[in-house]
Structures are given as structure tokens and as C-alpha cells.
Protein backbone atom coordinates (compact mmCIF):
# COMPACT_ATOMS: atom_id res chain seq x y z
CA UNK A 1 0.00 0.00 0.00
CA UNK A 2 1.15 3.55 -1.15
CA UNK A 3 1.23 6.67 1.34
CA UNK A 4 1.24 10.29 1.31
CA UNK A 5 4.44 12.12 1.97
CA UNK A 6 3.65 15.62 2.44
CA UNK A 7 6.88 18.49 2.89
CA UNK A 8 7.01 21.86 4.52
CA UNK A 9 6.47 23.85 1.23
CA UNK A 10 2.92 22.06 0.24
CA UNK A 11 4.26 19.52 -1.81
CA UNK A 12 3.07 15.82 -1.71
CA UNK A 13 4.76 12.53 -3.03
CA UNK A 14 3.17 8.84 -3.14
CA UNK A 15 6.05 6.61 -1.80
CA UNK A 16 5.35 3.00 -0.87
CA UNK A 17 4.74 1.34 2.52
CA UNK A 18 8.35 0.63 3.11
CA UNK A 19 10.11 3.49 2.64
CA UNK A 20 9.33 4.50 6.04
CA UNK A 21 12.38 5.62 7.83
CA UNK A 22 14.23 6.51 4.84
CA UNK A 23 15.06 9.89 3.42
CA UNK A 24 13.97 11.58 -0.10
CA UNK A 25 13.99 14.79 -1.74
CA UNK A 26 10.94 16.81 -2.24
CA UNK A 27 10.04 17.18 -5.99
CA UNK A 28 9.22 20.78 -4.95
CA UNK A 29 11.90 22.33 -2.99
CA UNK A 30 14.30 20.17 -3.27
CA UNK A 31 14.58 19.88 0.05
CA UNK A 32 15.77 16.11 2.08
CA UNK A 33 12.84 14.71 3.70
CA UNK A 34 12.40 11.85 5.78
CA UNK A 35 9.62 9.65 5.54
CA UNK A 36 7.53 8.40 8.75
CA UNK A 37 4.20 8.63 10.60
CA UNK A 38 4.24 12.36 11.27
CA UNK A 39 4.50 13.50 7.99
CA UNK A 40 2.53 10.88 5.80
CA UNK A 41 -0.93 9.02 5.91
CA UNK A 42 -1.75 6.22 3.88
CA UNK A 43 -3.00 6.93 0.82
CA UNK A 44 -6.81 5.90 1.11
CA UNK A 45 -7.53 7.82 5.02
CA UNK A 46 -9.64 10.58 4.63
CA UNK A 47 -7.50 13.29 4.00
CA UNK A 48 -6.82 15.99 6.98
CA UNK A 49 -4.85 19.10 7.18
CA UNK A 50 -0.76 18.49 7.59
CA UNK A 51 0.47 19.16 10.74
CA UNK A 52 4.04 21.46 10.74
CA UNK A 53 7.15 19.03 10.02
CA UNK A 54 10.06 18.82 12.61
CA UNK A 55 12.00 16.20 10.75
CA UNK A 56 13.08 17.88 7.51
CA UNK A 57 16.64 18.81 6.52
CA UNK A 58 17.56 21.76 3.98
CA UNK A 59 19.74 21.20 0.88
CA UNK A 60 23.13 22.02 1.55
CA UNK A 61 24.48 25.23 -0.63
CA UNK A 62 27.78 23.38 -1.85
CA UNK A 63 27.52 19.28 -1.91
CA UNK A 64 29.93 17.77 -3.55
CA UNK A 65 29.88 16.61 -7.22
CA UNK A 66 30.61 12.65 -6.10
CA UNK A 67 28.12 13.03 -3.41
CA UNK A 68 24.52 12.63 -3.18
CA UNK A 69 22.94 14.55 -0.77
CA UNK A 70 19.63 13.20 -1.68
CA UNK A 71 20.55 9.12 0.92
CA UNK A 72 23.14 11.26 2.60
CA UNK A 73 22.37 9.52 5.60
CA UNK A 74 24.73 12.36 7.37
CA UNK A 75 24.63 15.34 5.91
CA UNK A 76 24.95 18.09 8.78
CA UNK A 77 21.61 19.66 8.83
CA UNK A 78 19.23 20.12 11.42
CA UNK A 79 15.93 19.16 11.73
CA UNK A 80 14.86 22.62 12.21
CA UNK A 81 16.80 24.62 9.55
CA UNK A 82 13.13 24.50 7.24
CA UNK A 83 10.64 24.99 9.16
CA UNK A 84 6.97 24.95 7.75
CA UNK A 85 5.92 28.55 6.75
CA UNK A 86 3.23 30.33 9.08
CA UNK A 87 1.77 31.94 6.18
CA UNK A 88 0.54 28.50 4.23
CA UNK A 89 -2.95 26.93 5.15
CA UNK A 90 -3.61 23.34 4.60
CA UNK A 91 -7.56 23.69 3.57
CA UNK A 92 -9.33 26.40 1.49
CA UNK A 93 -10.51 29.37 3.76
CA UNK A 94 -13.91 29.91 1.81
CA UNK A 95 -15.31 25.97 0.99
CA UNK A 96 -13.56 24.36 3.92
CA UNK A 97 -12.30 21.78 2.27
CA UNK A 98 -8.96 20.24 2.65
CA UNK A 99 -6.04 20.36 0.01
CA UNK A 100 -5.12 16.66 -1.50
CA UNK A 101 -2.02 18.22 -2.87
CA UNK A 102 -0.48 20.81 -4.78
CA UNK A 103 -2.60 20.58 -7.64
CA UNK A 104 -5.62 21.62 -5.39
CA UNK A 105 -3.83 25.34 -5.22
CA UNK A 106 -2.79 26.96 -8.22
CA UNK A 107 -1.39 30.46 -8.91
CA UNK A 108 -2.66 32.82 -11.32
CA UNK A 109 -2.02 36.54 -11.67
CA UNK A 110 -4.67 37.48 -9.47
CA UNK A 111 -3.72 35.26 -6.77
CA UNK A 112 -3.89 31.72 -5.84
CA UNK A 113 -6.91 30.24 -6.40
CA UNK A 114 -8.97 26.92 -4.51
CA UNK A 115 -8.57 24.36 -7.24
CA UNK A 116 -11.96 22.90 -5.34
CA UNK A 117 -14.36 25.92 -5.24
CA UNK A 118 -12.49 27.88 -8.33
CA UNK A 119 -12.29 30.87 -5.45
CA UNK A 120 -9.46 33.18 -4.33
CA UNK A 121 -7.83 31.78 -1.34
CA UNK A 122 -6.93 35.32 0.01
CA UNK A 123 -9.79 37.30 -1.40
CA UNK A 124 -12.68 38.33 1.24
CA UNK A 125 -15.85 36.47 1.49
CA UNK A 126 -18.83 38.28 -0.08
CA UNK A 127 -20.78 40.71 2.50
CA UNK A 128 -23.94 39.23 2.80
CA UNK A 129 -26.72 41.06 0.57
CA UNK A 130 -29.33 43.54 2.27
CA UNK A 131 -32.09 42.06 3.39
CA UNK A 132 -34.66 43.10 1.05
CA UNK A 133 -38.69 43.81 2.21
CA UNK A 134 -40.97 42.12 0.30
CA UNK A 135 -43.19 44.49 -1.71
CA UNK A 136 -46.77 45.30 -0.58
CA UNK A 137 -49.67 42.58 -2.10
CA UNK A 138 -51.45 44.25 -4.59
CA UNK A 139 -54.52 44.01 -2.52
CA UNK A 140 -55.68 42.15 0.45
CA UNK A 141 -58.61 39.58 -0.86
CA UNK A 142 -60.49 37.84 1.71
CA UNK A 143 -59.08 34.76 2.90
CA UNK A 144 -62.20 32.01 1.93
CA UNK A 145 -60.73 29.74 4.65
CA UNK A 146 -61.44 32.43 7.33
CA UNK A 147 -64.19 34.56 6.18
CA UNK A 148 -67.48 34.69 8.01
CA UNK A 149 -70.02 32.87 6.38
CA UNK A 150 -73.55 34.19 6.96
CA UNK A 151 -76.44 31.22 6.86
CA UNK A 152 -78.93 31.41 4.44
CA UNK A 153 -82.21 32.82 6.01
CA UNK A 154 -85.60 31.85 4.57
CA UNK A 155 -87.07 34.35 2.54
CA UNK A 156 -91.14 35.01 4.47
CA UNK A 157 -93.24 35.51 1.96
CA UNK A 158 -97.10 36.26 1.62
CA UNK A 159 -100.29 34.51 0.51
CA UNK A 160 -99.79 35.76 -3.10
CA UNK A 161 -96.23 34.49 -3.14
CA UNK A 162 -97.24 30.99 -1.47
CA UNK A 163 -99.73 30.66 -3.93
CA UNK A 164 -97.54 30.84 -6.68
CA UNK A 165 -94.50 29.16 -5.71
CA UNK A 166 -94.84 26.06 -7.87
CA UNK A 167 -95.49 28.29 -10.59
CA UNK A 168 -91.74 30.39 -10.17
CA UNK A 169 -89.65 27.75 -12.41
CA UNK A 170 -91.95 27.50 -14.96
CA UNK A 171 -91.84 31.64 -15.18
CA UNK A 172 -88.38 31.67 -15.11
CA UNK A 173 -87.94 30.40 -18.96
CA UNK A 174 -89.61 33.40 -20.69
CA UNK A 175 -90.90 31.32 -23.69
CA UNK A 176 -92.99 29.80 -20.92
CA UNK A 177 -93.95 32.78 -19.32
CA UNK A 178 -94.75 34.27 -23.10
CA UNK A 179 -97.13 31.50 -23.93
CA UNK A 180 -98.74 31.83 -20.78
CA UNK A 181 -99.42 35.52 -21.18
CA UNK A 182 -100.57 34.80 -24.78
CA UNK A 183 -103.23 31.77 -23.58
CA UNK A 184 -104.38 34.28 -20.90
CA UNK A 185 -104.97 36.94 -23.88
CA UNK A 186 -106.61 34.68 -26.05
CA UNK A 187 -108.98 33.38 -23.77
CA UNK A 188 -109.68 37.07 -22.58
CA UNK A 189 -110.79 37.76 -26.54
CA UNK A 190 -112.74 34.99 -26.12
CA UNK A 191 -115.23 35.85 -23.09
CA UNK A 192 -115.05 39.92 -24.59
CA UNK A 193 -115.92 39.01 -28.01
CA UNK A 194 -119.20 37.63 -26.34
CA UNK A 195 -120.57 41.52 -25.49
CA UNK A 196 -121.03 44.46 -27.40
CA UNK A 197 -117.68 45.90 -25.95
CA UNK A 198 -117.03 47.95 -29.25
CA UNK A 199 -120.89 50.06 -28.97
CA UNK A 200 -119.88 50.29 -25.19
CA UNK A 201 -116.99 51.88 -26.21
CA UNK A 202 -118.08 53.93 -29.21
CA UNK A 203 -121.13 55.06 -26.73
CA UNK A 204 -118.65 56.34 -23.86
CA UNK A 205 -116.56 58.91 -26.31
CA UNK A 206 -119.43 59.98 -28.69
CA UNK A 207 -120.16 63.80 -28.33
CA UNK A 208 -123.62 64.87 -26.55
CA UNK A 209 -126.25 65.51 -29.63
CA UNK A 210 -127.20 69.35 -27.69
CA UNK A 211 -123.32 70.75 -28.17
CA UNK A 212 -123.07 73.14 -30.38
CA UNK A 213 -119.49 72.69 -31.82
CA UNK A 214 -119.52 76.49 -33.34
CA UNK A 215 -118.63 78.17 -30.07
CA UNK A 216 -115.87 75.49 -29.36
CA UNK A 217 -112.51 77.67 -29.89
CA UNK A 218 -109.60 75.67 -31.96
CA UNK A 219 -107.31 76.07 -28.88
CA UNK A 220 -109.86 73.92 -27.14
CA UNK A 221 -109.83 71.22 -29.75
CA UNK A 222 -106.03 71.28 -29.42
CA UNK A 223 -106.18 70.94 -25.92
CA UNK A 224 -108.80 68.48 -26.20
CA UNK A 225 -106.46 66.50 -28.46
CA UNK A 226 -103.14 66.76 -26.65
CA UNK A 227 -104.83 65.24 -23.32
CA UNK A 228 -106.36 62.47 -25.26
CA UNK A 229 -102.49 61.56 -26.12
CA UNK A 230 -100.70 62.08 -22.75
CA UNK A 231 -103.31 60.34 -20.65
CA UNK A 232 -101.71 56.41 -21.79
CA UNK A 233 -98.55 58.09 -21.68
CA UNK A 234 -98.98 59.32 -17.80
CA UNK A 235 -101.05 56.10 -17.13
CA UNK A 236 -98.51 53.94 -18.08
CA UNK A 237 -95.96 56.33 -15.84
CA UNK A 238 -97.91 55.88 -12.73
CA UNK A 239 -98.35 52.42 -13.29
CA UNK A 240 -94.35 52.16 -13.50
CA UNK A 241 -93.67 54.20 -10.52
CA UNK A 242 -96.31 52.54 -8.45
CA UNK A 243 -94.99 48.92 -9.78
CA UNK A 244 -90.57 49.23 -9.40
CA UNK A 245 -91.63 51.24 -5.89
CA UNK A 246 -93.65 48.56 -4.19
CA UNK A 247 -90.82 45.89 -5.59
CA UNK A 248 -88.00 48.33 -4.21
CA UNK A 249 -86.09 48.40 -8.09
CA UNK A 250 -86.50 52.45 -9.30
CA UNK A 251 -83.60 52.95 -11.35
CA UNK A 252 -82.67 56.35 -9.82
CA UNK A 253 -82.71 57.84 -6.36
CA UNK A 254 -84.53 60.96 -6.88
CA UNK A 255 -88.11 61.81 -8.35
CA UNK A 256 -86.51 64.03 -10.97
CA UNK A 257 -83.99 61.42 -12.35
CA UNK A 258 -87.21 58.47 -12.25
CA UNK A 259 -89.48 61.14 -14.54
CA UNK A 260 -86.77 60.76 -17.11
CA UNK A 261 -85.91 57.11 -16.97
CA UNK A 262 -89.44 55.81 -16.62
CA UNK A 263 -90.77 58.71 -18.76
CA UNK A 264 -89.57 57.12 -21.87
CA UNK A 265 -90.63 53.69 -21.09
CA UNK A 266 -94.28 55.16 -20.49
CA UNK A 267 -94.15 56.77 -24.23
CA UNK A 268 -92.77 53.20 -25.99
CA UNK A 269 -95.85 51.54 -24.08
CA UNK A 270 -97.69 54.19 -24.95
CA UNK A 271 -96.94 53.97 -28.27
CA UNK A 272 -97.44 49.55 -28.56
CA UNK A 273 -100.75 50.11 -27.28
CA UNK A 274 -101.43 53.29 -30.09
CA UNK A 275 -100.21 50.71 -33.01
CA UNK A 276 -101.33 47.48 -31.87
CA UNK A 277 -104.57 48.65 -30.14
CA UNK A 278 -106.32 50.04 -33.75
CA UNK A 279 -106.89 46.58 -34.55
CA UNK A 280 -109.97 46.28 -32.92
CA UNK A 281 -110.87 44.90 -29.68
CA UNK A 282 -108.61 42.19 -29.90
CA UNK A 283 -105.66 44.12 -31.00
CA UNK A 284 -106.32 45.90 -27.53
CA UNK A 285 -105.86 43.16 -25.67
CA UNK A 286 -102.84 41.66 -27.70
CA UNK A 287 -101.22 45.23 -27.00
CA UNK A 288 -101.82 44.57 -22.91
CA UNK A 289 -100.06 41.09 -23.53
CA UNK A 290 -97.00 42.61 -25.37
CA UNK A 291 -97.00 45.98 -23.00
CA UNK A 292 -96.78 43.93 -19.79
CA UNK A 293 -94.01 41.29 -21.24
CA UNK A 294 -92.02 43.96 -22.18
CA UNK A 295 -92.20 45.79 -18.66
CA UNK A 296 -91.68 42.12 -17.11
CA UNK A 297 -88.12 41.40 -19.40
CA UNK A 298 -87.36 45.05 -19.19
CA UNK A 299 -86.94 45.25 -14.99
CA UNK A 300 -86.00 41.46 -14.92
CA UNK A 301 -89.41 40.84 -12.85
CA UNK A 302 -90.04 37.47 -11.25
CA UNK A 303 -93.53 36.12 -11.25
CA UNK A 304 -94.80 37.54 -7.66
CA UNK A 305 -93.65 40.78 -8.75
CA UNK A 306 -95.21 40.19 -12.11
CA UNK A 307 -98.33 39.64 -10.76
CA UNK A 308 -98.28 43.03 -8.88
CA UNK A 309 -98.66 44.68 -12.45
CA UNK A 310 -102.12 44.40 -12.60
CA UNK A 311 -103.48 45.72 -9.27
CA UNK A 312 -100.62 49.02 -10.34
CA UNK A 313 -102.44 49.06 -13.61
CA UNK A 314 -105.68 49.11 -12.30
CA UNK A 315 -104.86 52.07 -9.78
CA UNK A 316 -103.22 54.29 -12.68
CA UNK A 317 -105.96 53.63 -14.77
CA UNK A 318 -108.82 55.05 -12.31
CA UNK A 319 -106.07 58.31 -11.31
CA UNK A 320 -105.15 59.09 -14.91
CA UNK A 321 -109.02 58.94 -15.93
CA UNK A 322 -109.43 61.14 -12.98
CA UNK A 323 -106.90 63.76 -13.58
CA UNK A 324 -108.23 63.41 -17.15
CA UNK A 325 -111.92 63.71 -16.59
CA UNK A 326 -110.83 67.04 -14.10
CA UNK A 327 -108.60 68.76 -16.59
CA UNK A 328 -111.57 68.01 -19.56
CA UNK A 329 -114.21 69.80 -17.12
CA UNK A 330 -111.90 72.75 -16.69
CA UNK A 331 -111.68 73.41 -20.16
CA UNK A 332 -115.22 72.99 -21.04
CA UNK A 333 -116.06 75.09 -17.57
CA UNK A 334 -113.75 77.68 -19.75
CA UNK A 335 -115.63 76.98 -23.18
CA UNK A 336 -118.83 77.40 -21.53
């Protein structure tokens, strides 16, 4: 078995497992070493930094040309004359590890350099960086593990909405909720078609036979004219306002802001029930069905709140053919 035979000046040597006791020269210095326990390990221990040498002896300056100082086995030098340099370290100062040999630590021109880590040997180790605050989250969501979950809470609602309950999913699908509307028109022609609705009709708005139209003054007929056209137009407003304020869904927050928003819806119902309601009694009645789908699709309704149309429609009905019936006596109190 082969050992290590290490010198003074860092160099190492393999020499074999019987040369201990005997003296060499180191390949490095060229100084006479001897070889023994303190200054060699075999050559498969872990390797372990070198411990200084006490046994080596320095070339002499003049030897002889006949002599060879290398197995000299006297050649007048003590022990001590090379000692092992303060200055050398036996293991890298920045990985730790320990030098095998020479060819672990080689010199370059900016220093000697770690064969192991590829680091200075002499060079400083790196300041440690800044520690560095992480930056602000962009924002704070709610943690779902941890939030407060409030219960469900059963929704109380009235006769009406009892009532009606199995009826909600069928509404829901607005083809079903269109046919519906359309059956309930249809069968509504049906029982009105029965009675003289149209001479009822005819009878209410026909003029009295005594009124002389000659003293009626053309600003009267205009007036006349331009209530006969608002009164849908403010029935179907009241009907709106009454309707989105009992099911708490005005678009606005003020009265002035409502007038506009439901204003115009009131003249496009205004204006189905002026196109589709000239075709006869049962164009009326078609022109309820579209009116009332519309206002249903339009506020995204469901069917209890559906069903409060009618009682709203009813109501505006009897106060615009109030205010109507009180502005029309003014002006013939005026004519008169």
C-alpha cells in the first residue's frame, strides 16, 4: 500500500509502505525529507490538514559533485533549519475543504486560487446582501378559509307568493312565461268578443247631440287633443312608478332622475298600445299582452312581482281617468 508524503512547502509525493524511515527529496523544494508517521498518511484515510514538520533537513548550498545529498544519511543539517511557513494553510478558507495536494492550489495573476471551489484563497468572502422587504400585495382579498359565512335565512313571503310558488320555475324560462301571457290573452278575446264591448266603447266617447261645436274655440280642440295623447302616456308612468316602488327596483334615487328614466318607457308603451290597439278589440288586448311582457323582461321581474302589475295598472288607470276627466271639465267650464 502507497502513502502520502507531504513536505514543509505544500508539496506531496506517493512513496510506498516501506520506505518509512528513509530519506527523499521533495520534488518541490528540493529539500531532504524523511519519511515516517508524522509527515505521511496512507494513501486511502480521509484526507486531513498536515500538521508542521520537525523532521526535515535543507539542501546544503555546496555538496559535492561525487556526493549525493539526496541518501546522505549524514549530511549536517538540522531538523529545524526548514521549518513549515506560518503563512501557508492546509484547507481552502472559503469551501472548507482540505487540500489533496499541490494541484488543489494553483497560482494565477490574481492570486492563488482553490482548485476545489475555483475561489481566491486570500480574497474576502462576499458581504452578505441587504435584506430586502418584500413588496406590498397588490390588494388584500379575503381569505375564503377564514371569512365569516352568513347562513342562508328563509325568505317570508305572503299569501300571493305561497300561492304561486310552484309556478316560479316555470316563469323563469320566458318562452314559458310568453305562452302563458298569450293563452291568458286569447282566452280574454274569447269571453269579450261575447258583449257588445265595441258600442260600449263607441257610446262612452261619442259627443252629446245638444253641443253646439260652433262656439268650441280651436285652442280647445287642441287641448282636447293633446290630453287624449298624454293620458296612456302618464297612465302607463304611474303604473311604473307605483310597480318598481312597491318591488323596491327604481332605477334612480330621486323623483326628478325616475321622470326621465321611466318617462320614456311610459311613451314606448304608450306607443305599442297606439299601433297594436287600432286593430280592434282584440288588437287591444294583444297590445296589454305585449306591453306587460315587455315591462316584465325590461326590470327582470319574477312572477310575484309580475303579478303586482295588474293591481298598479288598475290604480293608474282610475287616477289618470281622474286627472283626465278634471282637466276636460276645466276646459269645457272655460268653453262654456
Amino acid at each position: 500500500m502507497e502513502r502520502v508524503v507531504y513536505c514543509g512547502c505544500g508539496g506531496r509525493m506517493r512513496a510506498p509502505e516501506s520506505a518509512l524511515g528513509m530519506q527523499g527529496v521533495c520534488v518541490r523544494c528540493g529539500n531532504t525529507i524523511v519519511v515516517g508517521e508524522q509527515n505521511s498518511f496512507p494513501l486511502l484515510d480521509t484526507p486531513h490538514p498536515l500538521p508542521p514538520l520537525t523532521n526535515i533537513r535543507a539542501r546544503p548550498q555546496a555538496a559535492p559533485a561525487h556526493q549525493d545529498a539526496r541518501y546522505a544519511p549524514d549530511s549536517g543539517v538540522s531538523p529545524s533549519a526548514h521549518a513549515a511557513p506560518a503563512t501557508k494553510s492546509y484547507a481552502c478558507a472559503r469551501c472548507g475543504r482540505t487540500f489533496r495536494g499541490a494541484w488543489d492550489r494553483n497560482r494565477s495573476a490574481e492570486g492563488e486560487i482553490c482548485h476545489i471551489c475555483a475561489r481566491r484563497l486570500d480574497a474576502a468572502p462576499p458581504a452578505p446582501e441587504p435584506a430586502q422587504t418584500p413588496p406590498p400585495p397588490l390588494r388584500d382579498f379575503a381569505n375564503p378559509q377564514t371569512r365569516h359565512v352568513v347562513p342562508p335565512q328563509a325568505v317570508q313571503r305572503g299569501f300571493a307568493g305561497r300561492m304561486l310558488e310552484p309556478l316560479r320555475p316555470a316563469w323563469e324560462d320566458w318562452r314559458i312565461g310568453g305562452a302563458a301571457l298569450v293563452g291568458v290573452a286569447v282566452v280574454l278575446i274569447l269571453l269579450v268578443d261575447r258583449f257588445p264591448v265595441a258600442e260600449y266603447i263607441a257610446e262612452f266617447f261619442a259627443a252629446p247631440v245638444d253641443l253646439d261645436s260652433a262656439v268650441i274655440a280651436p285652442w280647445v280642440h287642441w287641448l282636447a287633443f293633446t290630453l287624449v295623447l298624454l293620458r296612456p302616456v302618464v297612465q302607463h308612468f304611474i303604473m311604473l312608478y307605483m310597480l318598481l316602488a312597491w318591488c323596491d327596483a327604481l332605477p334612480n334615487d330621486t323623483f326628478v332622475k325616475n321622470l326621465i328614466a321611466l318617462g320614456a318607457v311610459a311613451v314606448v308603451l304608450a306607443l305599442i298600445g297606439w299601433c297594436v290597439g287600432m286593430l280592434t278589440i282584440v288588437g287591444f288586448f294583444l297590445a296589454m299582452v305585449l306591453q306587460v311582457y315587455f315591462v316584465v323582461h325590461l326590470y327582470d321581474l319574477n312572477l310575484e312581482q309580475a303579478m303586482r302589475i295588474f293591481p298598479c295598472w288598475f290604480l293608474a288607470w282610475l287616477f289618470s281617468r281622474a286627472g283626465f276627466a278634471l282637466l276636460m271639465g276645466m276646459a269645457a267650464a272655460l268653453v262654456i
